[in-house]
PDB file of N, CA and C in Angstrom:
ATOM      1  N   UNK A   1     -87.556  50.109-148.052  1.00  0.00           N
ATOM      2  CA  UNK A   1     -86.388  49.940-147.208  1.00  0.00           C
ATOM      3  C   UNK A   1     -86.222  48.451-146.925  1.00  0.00           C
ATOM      4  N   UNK A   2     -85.103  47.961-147.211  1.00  0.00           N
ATOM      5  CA  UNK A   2     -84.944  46.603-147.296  1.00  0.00           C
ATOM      6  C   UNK A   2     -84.677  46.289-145.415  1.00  0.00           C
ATOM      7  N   UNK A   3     -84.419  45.270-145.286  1.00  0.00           N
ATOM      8  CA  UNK A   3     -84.153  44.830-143.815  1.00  0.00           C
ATOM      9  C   UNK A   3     -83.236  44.915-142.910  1.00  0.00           C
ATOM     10  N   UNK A   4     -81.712  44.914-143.744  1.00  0.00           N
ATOM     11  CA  UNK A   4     -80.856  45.616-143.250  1.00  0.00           C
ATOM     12  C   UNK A   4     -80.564  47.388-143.193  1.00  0.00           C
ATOM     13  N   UNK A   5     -81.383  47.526-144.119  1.00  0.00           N
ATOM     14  CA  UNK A   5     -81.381  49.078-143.204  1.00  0.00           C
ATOM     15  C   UNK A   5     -82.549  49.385-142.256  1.00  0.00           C
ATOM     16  N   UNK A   6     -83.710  48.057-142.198  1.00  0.00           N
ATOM     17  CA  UNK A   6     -84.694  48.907-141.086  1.00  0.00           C
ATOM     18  C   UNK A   6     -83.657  48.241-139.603  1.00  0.00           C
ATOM     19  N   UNK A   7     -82.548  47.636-139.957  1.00  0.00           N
ATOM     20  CA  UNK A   7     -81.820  47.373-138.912  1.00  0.00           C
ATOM     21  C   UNK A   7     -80.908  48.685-138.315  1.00  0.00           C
ATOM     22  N   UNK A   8     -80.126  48.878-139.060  1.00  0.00           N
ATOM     23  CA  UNK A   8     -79.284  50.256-139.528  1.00  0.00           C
ATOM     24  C   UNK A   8     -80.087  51.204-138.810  1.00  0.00           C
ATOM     25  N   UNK A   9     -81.491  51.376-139.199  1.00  0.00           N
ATOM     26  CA  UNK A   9     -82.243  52.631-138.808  1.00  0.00           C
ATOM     27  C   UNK A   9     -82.826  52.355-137.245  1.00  0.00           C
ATOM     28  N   UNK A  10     -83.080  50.839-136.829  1.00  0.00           N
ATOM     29  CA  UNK A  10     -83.010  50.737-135.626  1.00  0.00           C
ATOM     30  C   UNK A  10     -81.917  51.354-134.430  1.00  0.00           C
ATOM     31  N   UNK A  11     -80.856  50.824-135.256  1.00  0.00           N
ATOM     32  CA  UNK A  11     -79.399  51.021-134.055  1.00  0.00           C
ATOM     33  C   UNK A  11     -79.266  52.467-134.352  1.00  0.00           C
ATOM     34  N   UNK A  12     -79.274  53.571-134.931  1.00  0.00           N
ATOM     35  CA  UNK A  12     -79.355  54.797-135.134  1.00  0.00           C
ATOM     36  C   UNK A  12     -80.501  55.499-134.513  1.00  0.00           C
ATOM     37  N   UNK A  13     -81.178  54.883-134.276  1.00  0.00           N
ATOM     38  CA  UNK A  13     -82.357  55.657-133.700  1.00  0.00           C
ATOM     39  C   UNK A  13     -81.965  55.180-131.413  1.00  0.00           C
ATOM     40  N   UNK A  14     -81.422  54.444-131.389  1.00  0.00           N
ATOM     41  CA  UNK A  14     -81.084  54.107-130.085  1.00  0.00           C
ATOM     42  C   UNK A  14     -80.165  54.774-130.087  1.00  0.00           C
ATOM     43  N   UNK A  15     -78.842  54.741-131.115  1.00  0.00           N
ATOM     44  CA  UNK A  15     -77.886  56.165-130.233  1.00  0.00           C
ATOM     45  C   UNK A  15     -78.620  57.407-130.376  1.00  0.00           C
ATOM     46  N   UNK A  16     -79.562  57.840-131.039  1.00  0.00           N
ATOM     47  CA  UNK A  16     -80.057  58.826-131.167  1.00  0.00           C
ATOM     48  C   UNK A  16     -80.644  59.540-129.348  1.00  0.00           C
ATOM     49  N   UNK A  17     -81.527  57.936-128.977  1.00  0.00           N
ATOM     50  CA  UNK A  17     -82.376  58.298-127.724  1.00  0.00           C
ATOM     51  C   UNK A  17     -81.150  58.035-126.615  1.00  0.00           C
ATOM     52  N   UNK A  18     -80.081  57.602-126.661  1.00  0.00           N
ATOM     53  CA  UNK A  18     -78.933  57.368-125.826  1.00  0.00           C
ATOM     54  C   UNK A  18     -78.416  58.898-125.716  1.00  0.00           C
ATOM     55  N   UNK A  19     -78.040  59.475-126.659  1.00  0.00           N
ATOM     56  CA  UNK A  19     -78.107  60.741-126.863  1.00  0.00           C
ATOM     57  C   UNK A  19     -78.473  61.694-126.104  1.00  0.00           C
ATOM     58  N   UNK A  20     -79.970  61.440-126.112  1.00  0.00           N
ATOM     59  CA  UNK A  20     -80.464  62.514-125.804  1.00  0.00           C
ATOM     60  C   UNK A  20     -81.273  62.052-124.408  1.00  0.00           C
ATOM     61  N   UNK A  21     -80.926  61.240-123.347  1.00  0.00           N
ATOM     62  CA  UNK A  21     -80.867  60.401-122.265  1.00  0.00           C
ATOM     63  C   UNK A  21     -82.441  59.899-122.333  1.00  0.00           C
ATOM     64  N   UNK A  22     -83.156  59.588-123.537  1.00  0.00           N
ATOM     65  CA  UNK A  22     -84.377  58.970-123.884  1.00  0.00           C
ATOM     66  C   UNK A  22     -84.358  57.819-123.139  1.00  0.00           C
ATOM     67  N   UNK A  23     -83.996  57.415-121.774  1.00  0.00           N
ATOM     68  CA  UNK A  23     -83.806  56.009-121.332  1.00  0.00           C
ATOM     69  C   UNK A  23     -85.141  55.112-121.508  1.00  0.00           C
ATOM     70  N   UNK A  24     -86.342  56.069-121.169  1.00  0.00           N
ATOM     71  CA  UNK A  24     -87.843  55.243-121.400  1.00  0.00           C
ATOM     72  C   UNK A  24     -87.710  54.806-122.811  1.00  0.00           C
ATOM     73  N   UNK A  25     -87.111  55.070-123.901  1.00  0.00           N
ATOM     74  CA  UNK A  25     -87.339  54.744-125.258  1.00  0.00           C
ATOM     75  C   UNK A  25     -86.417  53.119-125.736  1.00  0.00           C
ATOM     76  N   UNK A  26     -85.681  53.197-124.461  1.00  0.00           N
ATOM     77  CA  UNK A  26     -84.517  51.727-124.873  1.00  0.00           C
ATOM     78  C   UNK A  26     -84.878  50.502-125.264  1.00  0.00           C
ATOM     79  N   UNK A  27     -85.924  49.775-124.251  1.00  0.00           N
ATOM     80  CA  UNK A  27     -86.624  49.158-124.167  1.00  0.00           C
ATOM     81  C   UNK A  27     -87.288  48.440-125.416  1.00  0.00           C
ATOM     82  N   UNK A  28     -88.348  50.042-126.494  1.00  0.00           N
ATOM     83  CA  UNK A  28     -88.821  49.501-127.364  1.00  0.00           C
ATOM     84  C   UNK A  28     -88.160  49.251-128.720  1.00  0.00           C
ATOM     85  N   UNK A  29     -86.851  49.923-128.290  1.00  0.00           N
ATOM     86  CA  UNK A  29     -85.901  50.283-129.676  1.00  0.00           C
ATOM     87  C   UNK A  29     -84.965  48.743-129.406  1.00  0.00           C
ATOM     88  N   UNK A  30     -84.719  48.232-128.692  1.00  0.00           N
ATOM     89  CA  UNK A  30     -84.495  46.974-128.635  1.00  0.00           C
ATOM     90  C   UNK A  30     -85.327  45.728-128.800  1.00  0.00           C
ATOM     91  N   UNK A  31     -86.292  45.907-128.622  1.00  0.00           N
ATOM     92  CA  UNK A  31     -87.513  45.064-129.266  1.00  0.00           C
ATOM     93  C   UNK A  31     -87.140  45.460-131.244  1.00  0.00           C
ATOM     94  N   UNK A  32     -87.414  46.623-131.844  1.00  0.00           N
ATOM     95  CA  UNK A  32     -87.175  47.230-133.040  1.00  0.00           C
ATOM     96  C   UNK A  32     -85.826  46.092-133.501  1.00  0.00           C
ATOM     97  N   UNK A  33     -84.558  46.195-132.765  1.00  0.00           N
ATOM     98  CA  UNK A  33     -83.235  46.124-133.368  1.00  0.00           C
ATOM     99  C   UNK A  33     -83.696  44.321-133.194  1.00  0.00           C
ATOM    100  N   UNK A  34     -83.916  43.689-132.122  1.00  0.00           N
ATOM    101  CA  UNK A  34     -84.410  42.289-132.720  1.00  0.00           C
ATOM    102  C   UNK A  34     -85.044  42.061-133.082  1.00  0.00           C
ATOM    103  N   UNK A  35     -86.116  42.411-133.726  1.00  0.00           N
ATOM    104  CA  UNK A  35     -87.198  41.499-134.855  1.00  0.00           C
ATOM    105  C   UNK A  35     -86.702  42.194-136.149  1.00  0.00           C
ATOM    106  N   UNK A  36     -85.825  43.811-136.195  1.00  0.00           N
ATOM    107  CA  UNK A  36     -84.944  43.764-137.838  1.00  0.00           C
ATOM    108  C   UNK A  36     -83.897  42.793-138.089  1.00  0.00           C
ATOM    109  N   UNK A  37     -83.181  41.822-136.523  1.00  0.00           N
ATOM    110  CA  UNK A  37     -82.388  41.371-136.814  1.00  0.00           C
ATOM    111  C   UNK A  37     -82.659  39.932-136.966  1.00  0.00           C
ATOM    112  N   UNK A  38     -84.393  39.554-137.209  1.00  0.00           N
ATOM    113  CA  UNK A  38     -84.487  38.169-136.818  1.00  0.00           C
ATOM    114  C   UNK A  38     -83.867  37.218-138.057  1.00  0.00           C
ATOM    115  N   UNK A  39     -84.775  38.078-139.405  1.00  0.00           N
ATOM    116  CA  UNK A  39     -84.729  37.335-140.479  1.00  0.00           C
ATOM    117  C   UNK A  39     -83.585  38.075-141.297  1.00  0.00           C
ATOM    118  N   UNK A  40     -82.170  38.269-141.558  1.00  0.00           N
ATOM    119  CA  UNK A  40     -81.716  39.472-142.566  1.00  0.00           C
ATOM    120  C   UNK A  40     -81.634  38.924-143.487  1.00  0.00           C
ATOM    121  N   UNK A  41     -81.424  39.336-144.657  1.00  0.00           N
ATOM    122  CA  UNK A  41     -80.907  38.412-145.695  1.00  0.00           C
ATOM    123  C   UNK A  41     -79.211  38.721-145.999  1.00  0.00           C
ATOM    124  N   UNK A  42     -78.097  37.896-146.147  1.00  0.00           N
ATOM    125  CA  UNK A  42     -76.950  37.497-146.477  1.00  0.00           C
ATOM    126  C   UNK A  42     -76.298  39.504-147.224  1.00  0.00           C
ATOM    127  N   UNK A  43     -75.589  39.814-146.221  1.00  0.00           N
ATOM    128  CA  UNK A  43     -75.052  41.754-146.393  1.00  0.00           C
ATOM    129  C   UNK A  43     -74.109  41.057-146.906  1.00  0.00           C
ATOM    130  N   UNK A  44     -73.583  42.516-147.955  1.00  0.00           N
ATOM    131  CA  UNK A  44     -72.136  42.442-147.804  1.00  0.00           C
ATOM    132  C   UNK A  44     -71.297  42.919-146.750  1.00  0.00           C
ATOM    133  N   UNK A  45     -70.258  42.428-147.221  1.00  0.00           N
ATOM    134  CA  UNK A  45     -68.984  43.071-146.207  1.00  0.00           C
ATOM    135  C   UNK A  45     -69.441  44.634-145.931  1.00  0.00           C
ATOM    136  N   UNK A  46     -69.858  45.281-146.621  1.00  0.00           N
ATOM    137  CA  UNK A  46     -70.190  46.854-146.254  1.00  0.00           C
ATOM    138  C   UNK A  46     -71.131  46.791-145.542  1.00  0.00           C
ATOM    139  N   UNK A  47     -72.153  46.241-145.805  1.00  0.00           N
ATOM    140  CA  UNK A  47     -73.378  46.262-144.615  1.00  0.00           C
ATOM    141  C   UNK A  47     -73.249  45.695-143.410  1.00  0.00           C
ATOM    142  N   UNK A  48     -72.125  44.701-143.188  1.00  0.00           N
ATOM    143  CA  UNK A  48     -72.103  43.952-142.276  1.00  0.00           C
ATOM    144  C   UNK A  48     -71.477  45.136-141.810  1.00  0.00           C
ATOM    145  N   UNK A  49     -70.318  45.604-141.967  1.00  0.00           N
ATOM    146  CA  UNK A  49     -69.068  46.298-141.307  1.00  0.00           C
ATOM    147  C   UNK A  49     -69.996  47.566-140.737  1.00  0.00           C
ATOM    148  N   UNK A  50     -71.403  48.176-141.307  1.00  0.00           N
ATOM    149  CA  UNK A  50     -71.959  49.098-141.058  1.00  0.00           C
ATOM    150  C   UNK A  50     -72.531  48.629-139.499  1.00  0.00           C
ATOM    151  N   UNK A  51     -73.163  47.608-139.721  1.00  0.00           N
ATOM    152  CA  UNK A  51     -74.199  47.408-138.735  1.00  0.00           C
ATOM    153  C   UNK A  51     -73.050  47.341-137.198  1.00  0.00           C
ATOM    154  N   UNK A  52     -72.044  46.364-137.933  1.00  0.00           N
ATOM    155  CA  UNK A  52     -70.742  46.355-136.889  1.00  0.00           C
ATOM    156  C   UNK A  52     -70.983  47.373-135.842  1.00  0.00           C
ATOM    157  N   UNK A  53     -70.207  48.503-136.801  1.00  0.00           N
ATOM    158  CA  UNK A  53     -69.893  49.566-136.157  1.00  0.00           C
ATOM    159  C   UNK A  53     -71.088  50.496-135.425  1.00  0.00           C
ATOM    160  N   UNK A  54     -72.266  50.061-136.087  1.00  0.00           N
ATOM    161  CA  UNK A  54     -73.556  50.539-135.102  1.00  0.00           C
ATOM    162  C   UNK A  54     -73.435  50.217-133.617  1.00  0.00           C
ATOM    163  N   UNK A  55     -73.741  48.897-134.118  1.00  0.00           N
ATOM    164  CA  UNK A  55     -73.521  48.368-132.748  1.00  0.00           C
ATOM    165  C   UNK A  55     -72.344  48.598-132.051  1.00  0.00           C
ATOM    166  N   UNK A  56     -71.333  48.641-132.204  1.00  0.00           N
ATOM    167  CA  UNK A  56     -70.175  48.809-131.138  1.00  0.00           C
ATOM    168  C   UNK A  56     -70.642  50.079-130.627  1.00  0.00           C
ATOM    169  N   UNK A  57     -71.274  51.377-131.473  1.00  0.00           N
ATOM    170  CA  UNK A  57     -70.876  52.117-131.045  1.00  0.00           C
ATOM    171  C   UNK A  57     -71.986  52.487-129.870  1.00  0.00           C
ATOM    172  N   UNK A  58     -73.237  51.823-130.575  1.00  0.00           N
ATOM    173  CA  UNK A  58     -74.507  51.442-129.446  1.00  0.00           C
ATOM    174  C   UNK A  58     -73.872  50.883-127.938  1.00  0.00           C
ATOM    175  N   UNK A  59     -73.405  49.922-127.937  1.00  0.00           N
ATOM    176  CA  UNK A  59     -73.043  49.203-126.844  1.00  0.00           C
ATOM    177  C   UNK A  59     -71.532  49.905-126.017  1.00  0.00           C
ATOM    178  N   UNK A  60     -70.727  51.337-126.435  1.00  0.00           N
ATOM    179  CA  UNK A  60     -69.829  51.802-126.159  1.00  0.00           C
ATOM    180  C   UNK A  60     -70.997  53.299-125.367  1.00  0.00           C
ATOM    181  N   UNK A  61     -72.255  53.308-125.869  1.00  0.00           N
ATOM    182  CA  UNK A  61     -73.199  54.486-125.364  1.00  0.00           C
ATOM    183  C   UNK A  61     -73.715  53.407-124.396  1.00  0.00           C
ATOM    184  N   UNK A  62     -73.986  52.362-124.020  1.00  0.00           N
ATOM    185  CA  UNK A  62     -75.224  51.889-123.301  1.00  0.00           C
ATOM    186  C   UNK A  62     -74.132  51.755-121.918  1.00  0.00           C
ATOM    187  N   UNK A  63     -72.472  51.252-122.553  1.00  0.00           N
ATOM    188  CA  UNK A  63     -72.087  51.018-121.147  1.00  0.00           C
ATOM    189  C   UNK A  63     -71.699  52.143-120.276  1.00  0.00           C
ATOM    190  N   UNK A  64     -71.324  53.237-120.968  1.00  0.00           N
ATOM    191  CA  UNK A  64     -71.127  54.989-120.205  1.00  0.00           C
ATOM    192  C   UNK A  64     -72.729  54.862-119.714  1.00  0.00           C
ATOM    193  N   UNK A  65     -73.831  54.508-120.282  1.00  0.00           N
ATOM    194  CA  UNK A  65     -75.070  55.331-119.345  1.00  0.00           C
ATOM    195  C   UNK A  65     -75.457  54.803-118.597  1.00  0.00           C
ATOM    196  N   UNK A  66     -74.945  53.072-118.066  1.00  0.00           N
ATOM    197  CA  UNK A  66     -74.821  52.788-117.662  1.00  0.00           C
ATOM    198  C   UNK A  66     -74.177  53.033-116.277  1.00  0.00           C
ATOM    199  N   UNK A  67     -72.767  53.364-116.899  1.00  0.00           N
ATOM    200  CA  UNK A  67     -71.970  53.626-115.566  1.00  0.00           C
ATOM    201  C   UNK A  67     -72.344  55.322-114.874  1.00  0.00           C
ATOM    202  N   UNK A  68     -72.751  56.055-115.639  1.00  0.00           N
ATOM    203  CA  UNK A  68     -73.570  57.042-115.214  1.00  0.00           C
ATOM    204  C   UNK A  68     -74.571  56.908-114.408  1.00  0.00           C
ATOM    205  N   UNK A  69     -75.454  56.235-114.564  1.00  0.00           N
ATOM    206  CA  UNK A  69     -77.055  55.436-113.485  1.00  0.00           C
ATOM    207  C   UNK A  69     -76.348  54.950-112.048  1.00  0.00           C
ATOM    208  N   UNK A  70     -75.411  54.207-112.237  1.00  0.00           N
ATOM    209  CA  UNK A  70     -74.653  53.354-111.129  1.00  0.00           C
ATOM    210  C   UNK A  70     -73.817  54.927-110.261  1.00  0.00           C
ATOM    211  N   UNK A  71     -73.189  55.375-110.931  1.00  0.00           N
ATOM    212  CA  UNK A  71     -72.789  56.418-110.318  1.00  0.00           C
ATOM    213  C   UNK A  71     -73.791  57.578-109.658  1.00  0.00           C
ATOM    214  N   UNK A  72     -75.102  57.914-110.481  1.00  0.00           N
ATOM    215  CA  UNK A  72     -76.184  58.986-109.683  1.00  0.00           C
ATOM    216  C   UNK A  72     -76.540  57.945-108.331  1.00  0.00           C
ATOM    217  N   UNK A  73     -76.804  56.831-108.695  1.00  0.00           N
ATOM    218  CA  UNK A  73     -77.591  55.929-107.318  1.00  0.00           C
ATOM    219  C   UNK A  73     -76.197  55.469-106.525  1.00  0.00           C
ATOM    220  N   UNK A  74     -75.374  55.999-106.312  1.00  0.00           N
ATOM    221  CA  UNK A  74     -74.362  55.983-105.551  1.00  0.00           C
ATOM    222  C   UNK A  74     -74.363  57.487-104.974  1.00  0.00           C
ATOM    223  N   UNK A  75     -74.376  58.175-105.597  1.00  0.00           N
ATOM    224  CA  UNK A  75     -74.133  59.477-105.102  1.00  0.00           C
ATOM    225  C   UNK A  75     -75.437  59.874-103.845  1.00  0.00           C
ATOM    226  N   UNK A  76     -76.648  59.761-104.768  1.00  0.00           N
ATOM    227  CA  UNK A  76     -77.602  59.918-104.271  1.00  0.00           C
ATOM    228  C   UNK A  76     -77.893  58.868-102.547  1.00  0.00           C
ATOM    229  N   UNK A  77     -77.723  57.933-102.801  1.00  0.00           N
ATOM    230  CA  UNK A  77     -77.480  56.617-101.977  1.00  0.00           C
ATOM    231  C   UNK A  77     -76.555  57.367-100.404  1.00  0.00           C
ATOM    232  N   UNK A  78     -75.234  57.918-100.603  1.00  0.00           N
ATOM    233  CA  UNK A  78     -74.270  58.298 -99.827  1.00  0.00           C
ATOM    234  C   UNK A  78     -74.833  59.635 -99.467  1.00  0.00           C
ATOM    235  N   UNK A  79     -75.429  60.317 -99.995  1.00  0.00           N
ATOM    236  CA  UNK A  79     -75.782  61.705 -99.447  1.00  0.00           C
ATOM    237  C   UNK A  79     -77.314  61.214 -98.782  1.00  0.00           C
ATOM    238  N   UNK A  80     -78.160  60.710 -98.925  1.00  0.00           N
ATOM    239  CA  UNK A  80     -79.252  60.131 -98.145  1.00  0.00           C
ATOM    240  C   UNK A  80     -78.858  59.373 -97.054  1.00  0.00           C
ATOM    241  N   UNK A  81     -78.357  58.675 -97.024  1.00  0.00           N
ATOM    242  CA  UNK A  81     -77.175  58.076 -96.050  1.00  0.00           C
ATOM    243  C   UNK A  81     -76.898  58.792 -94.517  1.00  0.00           C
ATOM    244  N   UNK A  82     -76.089  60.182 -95.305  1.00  0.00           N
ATOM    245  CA  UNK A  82     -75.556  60.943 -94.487  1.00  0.00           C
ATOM    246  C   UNK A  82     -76.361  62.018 -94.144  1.00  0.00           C
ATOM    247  N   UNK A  83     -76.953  62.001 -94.455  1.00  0.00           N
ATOM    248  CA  UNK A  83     -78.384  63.444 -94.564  1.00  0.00           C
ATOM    249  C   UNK A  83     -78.100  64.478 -94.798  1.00  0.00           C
ATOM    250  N   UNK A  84     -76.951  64.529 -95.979  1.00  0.00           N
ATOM    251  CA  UNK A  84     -76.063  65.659 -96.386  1.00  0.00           C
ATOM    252  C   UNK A  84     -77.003  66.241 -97.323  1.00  0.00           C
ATOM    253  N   UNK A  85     -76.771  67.513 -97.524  1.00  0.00           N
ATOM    254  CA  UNK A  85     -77.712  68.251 -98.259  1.00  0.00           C
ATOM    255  C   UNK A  85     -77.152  68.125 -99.769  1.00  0.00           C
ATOM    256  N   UNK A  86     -77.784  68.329-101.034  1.00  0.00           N
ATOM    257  CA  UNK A  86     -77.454  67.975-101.689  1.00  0.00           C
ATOM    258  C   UNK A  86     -77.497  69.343-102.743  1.00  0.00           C
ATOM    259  N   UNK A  87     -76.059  69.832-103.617  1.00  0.00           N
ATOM    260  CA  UNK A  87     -76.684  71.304-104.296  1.00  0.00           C
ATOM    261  C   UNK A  87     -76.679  70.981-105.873  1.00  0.00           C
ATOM    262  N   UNK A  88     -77.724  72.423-106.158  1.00  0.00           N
ATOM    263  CA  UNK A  88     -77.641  72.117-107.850  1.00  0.00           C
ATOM    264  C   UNK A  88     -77.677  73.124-108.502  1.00  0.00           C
ATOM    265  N   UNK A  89     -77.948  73.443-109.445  1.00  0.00           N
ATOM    266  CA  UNK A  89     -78.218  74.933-110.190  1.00  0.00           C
ATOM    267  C   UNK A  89     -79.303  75.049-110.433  1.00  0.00           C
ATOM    268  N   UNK A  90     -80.022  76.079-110.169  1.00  0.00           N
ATOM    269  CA  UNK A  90     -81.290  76.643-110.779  1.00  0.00           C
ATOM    270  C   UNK A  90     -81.331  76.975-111.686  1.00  0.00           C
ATOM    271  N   UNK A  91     -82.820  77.524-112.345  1.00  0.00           N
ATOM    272  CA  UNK A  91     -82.781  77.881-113.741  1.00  0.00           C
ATOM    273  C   UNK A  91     -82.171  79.348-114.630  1.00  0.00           C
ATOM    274  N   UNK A  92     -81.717  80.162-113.190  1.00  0.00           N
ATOM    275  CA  UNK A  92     -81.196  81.287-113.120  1.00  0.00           C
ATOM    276  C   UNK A  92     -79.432  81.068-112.964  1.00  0.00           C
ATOM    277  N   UNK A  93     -78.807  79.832-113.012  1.00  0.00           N
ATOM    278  CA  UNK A  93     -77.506  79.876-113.035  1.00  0.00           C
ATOM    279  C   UNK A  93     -76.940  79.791-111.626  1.00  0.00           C
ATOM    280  N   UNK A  94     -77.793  79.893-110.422  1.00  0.00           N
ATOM    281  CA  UNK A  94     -77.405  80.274-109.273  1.00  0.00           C
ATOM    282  C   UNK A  94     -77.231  78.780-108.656  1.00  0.00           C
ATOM    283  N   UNK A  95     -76.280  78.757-107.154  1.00  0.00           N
ATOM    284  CA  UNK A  95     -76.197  76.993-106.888  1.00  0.00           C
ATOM    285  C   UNK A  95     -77.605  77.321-105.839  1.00  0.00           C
ATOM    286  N   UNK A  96     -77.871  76.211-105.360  1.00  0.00           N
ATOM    287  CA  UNK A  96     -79.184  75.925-104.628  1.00  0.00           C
ATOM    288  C   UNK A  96     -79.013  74.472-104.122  1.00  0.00           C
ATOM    289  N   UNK A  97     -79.300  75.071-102.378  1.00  0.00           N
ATOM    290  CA  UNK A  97     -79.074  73.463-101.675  1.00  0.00           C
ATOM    291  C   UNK A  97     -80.582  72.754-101.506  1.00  0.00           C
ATOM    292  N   UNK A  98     -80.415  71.679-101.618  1.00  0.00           N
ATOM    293  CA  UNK A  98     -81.623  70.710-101.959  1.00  0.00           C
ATOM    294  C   UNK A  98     -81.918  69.496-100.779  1.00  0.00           C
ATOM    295  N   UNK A  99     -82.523  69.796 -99.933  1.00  0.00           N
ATOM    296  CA  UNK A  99     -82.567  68.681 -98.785  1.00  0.00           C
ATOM    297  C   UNK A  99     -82.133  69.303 -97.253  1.00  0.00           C
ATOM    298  N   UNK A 100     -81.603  68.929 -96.110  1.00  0.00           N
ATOM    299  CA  UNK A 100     -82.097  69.256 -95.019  1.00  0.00           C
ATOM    300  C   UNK A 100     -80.455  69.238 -94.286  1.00  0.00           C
ATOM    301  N   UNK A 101     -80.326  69.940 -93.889  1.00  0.00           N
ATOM    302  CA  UNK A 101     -78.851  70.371 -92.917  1.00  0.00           C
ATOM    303  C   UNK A 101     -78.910  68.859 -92.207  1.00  0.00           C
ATOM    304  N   UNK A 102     -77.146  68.449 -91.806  1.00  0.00           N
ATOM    305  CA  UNK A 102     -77.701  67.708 -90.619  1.00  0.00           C
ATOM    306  C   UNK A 102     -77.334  68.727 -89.426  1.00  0.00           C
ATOM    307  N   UNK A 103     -78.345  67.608 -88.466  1.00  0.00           N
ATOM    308  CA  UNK A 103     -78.271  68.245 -86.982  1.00  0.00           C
ATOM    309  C   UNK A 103     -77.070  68.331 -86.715  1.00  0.00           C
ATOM    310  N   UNK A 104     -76.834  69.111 -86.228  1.00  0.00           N
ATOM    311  CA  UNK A 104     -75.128  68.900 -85.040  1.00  0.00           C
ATOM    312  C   UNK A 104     -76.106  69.825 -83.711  1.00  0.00           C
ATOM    313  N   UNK A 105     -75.255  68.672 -82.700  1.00  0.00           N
ATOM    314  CA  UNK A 105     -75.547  68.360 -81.159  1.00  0.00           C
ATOM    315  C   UNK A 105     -74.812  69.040 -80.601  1.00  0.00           C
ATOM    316  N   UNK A 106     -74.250  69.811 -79.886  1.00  0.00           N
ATOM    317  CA  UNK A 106     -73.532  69.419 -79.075  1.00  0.00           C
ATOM    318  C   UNK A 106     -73.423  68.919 -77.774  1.00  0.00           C
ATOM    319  N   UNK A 107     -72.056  68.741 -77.566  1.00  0.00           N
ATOM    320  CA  UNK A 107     -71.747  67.474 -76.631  1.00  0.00           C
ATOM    321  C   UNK A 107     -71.545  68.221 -75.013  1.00  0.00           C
ATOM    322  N   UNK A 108     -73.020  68.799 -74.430  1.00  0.00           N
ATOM    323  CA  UNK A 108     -72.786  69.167 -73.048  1.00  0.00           C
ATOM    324  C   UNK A 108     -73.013  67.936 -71.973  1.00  0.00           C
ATOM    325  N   UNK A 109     -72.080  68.571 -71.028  1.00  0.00           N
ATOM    326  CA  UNK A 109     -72.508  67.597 -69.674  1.00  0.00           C
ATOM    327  C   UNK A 109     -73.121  68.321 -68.596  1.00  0.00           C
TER     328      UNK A 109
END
């Protein structure tokens, strides 16, 4: 396998773990995609246009999971906040609240 495809096979293997929300795997697969990209030797227009489109399409996955992360630690953030309970589905399909009622007081004199 020549160098531009252990490049190719780099950026394919990151949408792969983007995919499949492998976030612990980003890290080393970016280490991978720069040292295939240190030395390449001179692509053609097809290889270039390949790797192109890897990458765009890498960096069109990193900024959605991105804005996904920013959005859970917002959500999460505002319901801790408020000490709102938080619901989800179980493994049975059913919803299920997760965390602690708030108090309500009321207001005697």
């Amino acid at each position: 396998m020549n160098d531009v495809h252990h490049l190719e096979d780099a950026l394919d293997r990151m949408a792969n773990a983007l995919q499949k929300g492998a976030i612990g795997d980003l890290g080393g697969l970016a280490r991978d995609i720069e040292a295939a990209s240190e030395n390449l030797p001179p692509m053609t227009a097809l290889q270039a246009e390949g790797v192109r489109r890897r990458a765009a399409r890498n960096d069109a996955c990193l900024q959605a999971a991105a804005k996904g992360v920013r959005a859970a630690i917002a959500r999460v953030t505002a319901l801790s906040a408020e000490g709102l309970r938080l619901s989800t589905y179980g493994a049975d399909g059913r919803k299920t609240m997760v965390g602690t009622a708030v108090a309500r007081h009321s207001a005697r004199l």
